[in-house]
Protein backbone atom coordinates (compact mmCIF):
# COMPACT_ATOMS: atom_id res chain seq x y z
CA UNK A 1 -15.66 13.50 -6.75
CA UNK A 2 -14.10 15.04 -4.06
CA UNK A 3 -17.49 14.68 -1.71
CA UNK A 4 -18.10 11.40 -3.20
CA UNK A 5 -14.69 9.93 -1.26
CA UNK A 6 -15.33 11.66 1.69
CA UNK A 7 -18.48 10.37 2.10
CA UNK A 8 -16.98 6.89 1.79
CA UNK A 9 -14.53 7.60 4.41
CA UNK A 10 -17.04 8.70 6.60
CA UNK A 11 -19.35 5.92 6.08
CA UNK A 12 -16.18 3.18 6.80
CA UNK A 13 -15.83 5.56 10.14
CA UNK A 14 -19.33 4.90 11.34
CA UNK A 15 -19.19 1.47 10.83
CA UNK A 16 -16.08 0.31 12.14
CA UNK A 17 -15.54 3.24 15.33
CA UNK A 18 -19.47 4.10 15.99
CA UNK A 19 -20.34 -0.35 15.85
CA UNK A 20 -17.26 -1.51 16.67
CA UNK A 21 -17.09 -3.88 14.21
CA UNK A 22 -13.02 -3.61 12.30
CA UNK A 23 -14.69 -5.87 9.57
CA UNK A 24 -14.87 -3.23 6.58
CA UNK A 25 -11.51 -3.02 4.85
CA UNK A 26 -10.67 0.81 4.27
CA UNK A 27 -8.11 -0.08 1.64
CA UNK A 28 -7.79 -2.92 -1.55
CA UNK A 29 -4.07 -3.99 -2.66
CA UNK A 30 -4.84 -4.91 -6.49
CA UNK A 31 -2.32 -6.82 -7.89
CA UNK A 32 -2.60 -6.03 -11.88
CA UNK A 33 0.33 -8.54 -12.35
CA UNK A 34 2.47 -10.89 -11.18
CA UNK A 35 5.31 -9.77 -13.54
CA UNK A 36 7.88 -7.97 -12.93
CA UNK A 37 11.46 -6.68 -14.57
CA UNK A 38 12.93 -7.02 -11.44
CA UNK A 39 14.10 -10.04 -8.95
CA UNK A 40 14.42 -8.59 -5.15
CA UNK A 41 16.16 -10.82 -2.78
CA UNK A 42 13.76 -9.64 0.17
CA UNK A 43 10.94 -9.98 -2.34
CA UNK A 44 7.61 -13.04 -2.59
CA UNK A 45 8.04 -14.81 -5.81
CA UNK A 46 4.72 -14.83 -5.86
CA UNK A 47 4.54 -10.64 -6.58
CA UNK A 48 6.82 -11.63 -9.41
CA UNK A 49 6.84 -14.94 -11.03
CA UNK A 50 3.68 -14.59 -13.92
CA UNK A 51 1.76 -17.48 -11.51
CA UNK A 52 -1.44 -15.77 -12.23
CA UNK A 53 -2.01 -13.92 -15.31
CA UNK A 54 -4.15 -10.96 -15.73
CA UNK A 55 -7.60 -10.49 -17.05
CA UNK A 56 -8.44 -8.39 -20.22
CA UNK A 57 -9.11 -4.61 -20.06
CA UNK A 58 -13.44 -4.88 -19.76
CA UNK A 59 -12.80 -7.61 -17.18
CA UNK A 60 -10.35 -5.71 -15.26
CA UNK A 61 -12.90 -2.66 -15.18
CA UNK A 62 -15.59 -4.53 -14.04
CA UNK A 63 -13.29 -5.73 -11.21
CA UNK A 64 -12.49 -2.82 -10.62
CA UNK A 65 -16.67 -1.76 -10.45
CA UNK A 66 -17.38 -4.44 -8.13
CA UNK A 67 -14.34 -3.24 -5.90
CA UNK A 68 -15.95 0.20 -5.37
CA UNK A 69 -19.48 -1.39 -4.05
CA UNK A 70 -17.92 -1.82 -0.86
CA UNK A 71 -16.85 0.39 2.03
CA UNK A 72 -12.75 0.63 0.73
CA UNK A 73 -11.77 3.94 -0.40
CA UNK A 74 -8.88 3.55 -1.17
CA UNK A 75 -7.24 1.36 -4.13
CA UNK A 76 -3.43 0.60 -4.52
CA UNK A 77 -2.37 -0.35 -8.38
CA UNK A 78 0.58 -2.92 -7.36
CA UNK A 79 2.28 -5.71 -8.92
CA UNK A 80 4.13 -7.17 -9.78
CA UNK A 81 5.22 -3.73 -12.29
CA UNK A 82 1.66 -2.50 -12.54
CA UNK A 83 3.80 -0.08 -15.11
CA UNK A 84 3.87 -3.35 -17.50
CA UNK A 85 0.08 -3.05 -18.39
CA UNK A 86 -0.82 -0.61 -21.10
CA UNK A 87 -4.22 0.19 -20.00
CA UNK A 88 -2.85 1.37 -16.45
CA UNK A 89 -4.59 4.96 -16.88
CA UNK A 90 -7.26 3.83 -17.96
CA UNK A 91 -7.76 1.46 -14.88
CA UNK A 92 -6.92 4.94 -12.89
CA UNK A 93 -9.63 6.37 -14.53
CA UNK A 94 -12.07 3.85 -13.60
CA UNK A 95 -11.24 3.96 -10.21
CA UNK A 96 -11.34 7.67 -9.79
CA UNK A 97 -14.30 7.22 -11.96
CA UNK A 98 -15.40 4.99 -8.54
CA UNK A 99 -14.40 7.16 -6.01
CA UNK A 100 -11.67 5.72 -4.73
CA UNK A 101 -8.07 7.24 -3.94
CA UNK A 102 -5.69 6.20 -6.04
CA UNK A 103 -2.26 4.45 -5.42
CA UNK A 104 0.53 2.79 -7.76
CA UNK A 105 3.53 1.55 -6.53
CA UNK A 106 6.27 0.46 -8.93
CA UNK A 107 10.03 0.35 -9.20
CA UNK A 108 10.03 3.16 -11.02
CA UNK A 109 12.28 1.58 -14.23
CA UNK A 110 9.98 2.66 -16.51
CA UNK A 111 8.00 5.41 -15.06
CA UNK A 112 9.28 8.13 -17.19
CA UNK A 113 8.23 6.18 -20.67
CA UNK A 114 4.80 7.36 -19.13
CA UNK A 115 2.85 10.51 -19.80
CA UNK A 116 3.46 12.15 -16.24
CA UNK A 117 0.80 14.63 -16.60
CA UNK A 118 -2.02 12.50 -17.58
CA UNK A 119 -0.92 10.25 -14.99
CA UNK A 120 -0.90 12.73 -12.31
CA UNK A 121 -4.18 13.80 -13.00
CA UNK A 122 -5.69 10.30 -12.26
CA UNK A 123 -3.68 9.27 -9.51
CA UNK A 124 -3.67 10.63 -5.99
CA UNK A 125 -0.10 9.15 -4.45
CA UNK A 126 2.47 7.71 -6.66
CA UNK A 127 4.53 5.23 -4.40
CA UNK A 128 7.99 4.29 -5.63
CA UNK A 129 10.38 2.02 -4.22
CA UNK A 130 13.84 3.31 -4.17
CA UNK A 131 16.68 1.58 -2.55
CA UNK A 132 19.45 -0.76 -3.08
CA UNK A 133 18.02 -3.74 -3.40
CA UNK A 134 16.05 -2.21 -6.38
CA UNK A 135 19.48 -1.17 -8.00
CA UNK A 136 17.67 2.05 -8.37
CA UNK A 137 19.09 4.93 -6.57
CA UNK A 138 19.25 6.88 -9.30
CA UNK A 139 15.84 7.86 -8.98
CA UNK A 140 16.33 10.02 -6.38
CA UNK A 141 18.19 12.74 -9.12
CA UNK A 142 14.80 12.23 -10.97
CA UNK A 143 12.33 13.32 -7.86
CA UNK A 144 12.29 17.20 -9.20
CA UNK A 145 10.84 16.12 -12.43
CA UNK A 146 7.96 14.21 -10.44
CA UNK A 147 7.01 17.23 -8.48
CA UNK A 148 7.44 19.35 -11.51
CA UNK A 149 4.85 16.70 -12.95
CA UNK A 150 2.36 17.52 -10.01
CA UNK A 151 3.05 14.06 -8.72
CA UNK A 152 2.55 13.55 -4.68
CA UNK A 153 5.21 10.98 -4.32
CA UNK A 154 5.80 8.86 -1.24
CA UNK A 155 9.10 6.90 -1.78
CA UNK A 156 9.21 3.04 -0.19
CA UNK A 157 12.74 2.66 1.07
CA UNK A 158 13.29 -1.34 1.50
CA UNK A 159 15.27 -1.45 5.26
CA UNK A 160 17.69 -4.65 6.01
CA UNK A 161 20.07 -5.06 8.47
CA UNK A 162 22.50 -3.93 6.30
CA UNK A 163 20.70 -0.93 5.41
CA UNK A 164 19.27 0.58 8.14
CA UNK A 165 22.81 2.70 8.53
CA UNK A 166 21.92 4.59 5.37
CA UNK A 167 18.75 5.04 5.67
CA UNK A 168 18.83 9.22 7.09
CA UNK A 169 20.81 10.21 3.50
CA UNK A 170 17.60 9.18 1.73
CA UNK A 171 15.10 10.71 3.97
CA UNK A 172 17.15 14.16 3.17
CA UNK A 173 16.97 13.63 -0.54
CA UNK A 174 13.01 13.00 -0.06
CA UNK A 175 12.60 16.16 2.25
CA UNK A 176 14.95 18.38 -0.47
CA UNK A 177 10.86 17.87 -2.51
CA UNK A 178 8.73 18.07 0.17
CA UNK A 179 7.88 14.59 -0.56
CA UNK A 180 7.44 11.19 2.01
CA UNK A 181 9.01 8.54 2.26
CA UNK A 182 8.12 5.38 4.03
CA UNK A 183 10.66 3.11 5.65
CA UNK A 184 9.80 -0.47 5.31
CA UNK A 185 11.90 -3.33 6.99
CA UNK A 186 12.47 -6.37 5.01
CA UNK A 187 10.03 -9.68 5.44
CA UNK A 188 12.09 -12.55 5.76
CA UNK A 189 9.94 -14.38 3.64
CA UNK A 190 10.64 -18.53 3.47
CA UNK A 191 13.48 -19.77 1.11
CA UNK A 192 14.59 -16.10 0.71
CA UNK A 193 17.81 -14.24 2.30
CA UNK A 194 17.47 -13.80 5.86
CA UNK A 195 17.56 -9.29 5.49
CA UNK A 196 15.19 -8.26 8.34
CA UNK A 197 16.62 -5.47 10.30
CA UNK A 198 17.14 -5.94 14.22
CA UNK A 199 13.80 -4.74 15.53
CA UNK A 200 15.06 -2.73 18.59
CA UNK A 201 17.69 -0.85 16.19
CA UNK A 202 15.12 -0.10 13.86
CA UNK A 203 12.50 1.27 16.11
CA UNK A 204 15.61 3.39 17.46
CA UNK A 205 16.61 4.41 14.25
CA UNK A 206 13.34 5.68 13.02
CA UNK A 207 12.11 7.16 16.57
CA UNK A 208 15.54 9.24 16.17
CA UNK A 209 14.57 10.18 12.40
CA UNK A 210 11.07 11.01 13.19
CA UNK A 211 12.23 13.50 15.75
CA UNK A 212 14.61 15.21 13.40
CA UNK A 213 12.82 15.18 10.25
CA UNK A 214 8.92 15.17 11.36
CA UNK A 215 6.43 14.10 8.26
CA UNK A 216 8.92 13.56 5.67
CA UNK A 217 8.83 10.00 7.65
CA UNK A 218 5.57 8.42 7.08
CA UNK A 219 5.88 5.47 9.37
CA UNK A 220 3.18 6.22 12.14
CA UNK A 221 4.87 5.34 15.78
CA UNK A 222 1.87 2.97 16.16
CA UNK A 223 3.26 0.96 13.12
CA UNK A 224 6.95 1.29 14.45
CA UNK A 225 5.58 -0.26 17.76
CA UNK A 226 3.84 -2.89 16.22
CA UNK A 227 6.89 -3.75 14.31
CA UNK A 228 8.73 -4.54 17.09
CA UNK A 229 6.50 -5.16 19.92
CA UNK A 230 3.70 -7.43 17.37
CA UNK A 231 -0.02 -6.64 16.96
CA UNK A 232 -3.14 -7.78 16.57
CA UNK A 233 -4.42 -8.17 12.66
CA UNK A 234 -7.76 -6.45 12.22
CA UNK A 235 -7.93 -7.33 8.33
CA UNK A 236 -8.98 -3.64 7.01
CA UNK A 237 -7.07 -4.54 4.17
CA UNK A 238 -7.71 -6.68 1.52
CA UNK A 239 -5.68 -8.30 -1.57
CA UNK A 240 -6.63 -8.78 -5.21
CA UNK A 241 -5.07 -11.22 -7.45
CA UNK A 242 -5.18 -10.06 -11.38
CA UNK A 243 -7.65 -12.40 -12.38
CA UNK A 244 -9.63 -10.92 -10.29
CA UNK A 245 -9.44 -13.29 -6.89
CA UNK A 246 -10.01 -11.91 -3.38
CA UNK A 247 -7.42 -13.26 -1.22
CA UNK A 248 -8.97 -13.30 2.38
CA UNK A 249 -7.93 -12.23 4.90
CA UNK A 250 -4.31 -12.11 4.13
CA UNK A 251 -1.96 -13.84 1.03
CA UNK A 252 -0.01 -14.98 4.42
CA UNK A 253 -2.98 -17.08 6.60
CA UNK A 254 -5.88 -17.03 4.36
CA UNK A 255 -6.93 -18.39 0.80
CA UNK A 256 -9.14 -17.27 -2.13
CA UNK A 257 -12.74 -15.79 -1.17
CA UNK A 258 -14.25 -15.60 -3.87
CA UNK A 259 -13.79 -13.50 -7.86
CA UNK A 260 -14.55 -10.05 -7.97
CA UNK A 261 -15.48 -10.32 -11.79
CA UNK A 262 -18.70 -12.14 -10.44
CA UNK A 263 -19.72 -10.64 -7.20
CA UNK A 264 -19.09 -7.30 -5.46
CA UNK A 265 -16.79 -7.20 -2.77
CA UNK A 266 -19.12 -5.98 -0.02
CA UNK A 267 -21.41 -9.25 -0.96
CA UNK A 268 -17.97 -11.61 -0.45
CA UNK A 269 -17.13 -10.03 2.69
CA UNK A 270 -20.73 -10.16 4.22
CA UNK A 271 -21.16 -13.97 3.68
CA UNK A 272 -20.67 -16.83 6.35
CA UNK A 273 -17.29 -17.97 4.41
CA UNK A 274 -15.70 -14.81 4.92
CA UNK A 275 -15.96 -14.85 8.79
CA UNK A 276 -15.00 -18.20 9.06
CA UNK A 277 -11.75 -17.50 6.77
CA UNK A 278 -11.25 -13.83 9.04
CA UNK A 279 -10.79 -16.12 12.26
CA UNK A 280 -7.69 -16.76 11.54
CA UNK A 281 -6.35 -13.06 12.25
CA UNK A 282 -6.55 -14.22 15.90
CA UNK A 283 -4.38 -17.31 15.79
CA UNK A 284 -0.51 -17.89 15.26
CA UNK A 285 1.99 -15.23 14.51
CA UNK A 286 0.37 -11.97 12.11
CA UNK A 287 2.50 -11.79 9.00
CA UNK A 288 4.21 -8.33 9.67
CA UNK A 289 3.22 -6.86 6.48
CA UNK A 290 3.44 -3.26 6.59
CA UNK A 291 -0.43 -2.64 5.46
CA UNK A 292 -1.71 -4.95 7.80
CA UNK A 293 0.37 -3.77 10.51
CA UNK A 294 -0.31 0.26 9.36
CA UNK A 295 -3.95 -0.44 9.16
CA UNK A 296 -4.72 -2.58 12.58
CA UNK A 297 -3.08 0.28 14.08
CA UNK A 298 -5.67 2.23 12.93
CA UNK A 299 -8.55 0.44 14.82
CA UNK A 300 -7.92 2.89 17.77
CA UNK A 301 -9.14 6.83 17.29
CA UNK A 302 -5.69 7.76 18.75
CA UNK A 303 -4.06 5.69 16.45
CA UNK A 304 -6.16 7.09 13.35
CA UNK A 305 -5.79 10.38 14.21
CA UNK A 306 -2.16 10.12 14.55
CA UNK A 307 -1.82 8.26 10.95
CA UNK A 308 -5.05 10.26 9.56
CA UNK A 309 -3.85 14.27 10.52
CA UNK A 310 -0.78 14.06 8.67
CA UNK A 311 -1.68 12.39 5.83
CA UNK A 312 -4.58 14.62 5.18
CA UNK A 313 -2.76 17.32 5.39
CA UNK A 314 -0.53 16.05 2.67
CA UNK A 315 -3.51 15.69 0.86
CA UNK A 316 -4.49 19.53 0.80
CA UNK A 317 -1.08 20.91 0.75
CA UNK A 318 0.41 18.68 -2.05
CA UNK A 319 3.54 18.91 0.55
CA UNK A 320 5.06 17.03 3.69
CA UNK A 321 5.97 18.87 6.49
């Protein structure tokens, strides 16, 4: 398994840095749901409001088969709760089954009705967003039990403006585990509360963390800069609806590719449609999504290697800096 990945990662490196070609997404956002228990005020309504239901279990799997005959390696279970569908391990299973690192974010509200162990050993990073806006802060009392659980956790800490002041108490209670945790400033997303952080306070904020408390931070400085200086969208990241539906290039500019219950996703991203619907990347404003943003940055070596070196280290030692 463990060669199987690697050998994914390495082909992805070859094509995009040896032919220069930043059109083979290294990582898949699959949306198992659009429902969720909670209502953020920073948050899409889209992530939450049951628009598109999800597919059975056998349909979902073979999603998830046609997902893997690609060049991504690695797959994010998101929602939505992705913690609302019952077959969730066995979806991990599939996908590890496929080679592909494993991600779930979720709120964490009902993470500990699961069986930690048995999820642990199918997923690689377990990403939970703690913060206020969550009404969740409670979890971080619960972070021992996840490392006791052999969990690698990564916590998403929502930034606003009226946030960003607090934010250094919760990178301490992150570093107490030797876990990550990854700052994210608000998207002021149409019709919803105007939260977004100042972007020159922000960068300040988390260039003054990063010096203090090294990889428990894991916002690269390439993402920080893009962040407040813009970027330019290279698409290595794609978005799957739960019916299946590859959203292309982004759920911001783009539209619906193509179903990945009927074709693979290396055949929908190699046809003529696809590079017609990837032009738009280069026109208008990018739409400052943090995966988009994290993996553009990317497209240089200097910019992988600064992203790459600490998060494979993570990977071997179980532990952040």
């Amino acid at each position: 398994m463990f060669v199987n990945r690697n050998l994914r990662i390495l082909l992805w490196l070859a094509r995009n840095y040896g032919l220069g070609k930043y059109d083979w997404p290294a990582y898949i956002t699959f949306k198992t749901t659009t429902v969720c228990n909670l209502r953020c005020a920073y948050c899409n309504p889209t992530y939450w409001n049951g628009s598109i239901l999800p597919v059975d279990t056998p349909r979902t799997l073979k999603i998830i088969d046609n997902m893997a005959k690609s060049s991504a390696f690695v797959l994010s279970f998101e929602g939505g709760e992705p913690t609302l569908r019952p077959d969730l391990i066995d979806l991990l299973k599939r996908a590890h089954e496929n080679s592909f690192y494993t991600f779930v974010t979720t709120n964490g509200t009902r993470l500990f009705d699961l069986p930690l162990h048995q999820l642990a050993e199918n997923l690689d990073y377990l990403h939970i967003s703690i913060d206020e806006y969550h009404n969740n802060m409670r979890l971080f009392d619960k972070l021992g039990i996840l490392r006791e659980a052999g969990l690698k956790v990564n916590v998403q800490t929502v930034v606003s403006s009226k946030t960003l002041s607090r934010l250094e108490e919760k990178v301490k209670r992150v570093r107490e585990h030797k876990f990550k945790l990854l700052a994210m400033p608000v998207i002021d997303y149409p019709g919803n509360m105007r939260l977004s952080p100042d972007p020159a306070a922000y960068r300040a904020e988390l260039q003054r963390l990063k010096g203090i408390y090294g990889g428990t931070l894991n916002n690269s400085m390439d993402y920080i800069d893009a962040w407040s200086g813009g970027y330019e969208c290279k698409s290595m990241a794609v978005q799957v609806e739960p019916n299946g539906d590859l959203v292309y290039p982004c759920d911001f500019k783009g539209g619906v590719l193509g179903n990945l219950a009927e074709y693979s996703l290396g055949e929908l991203l190699s046809c003529d449609k696809a590079k017609k619907m990837k032009s738009v990347c280069s026109t208008g404003k990018p739409c400052g999504q943090y995966l988009h943003m994290q993996t553009s940055a990317m497209a240089s070596i200097g910019g992988l290697v600064r992203y790459g070196v600490p998060m494979m280290k993570w990977t071997l030692s179980g532990r952040a800096d």
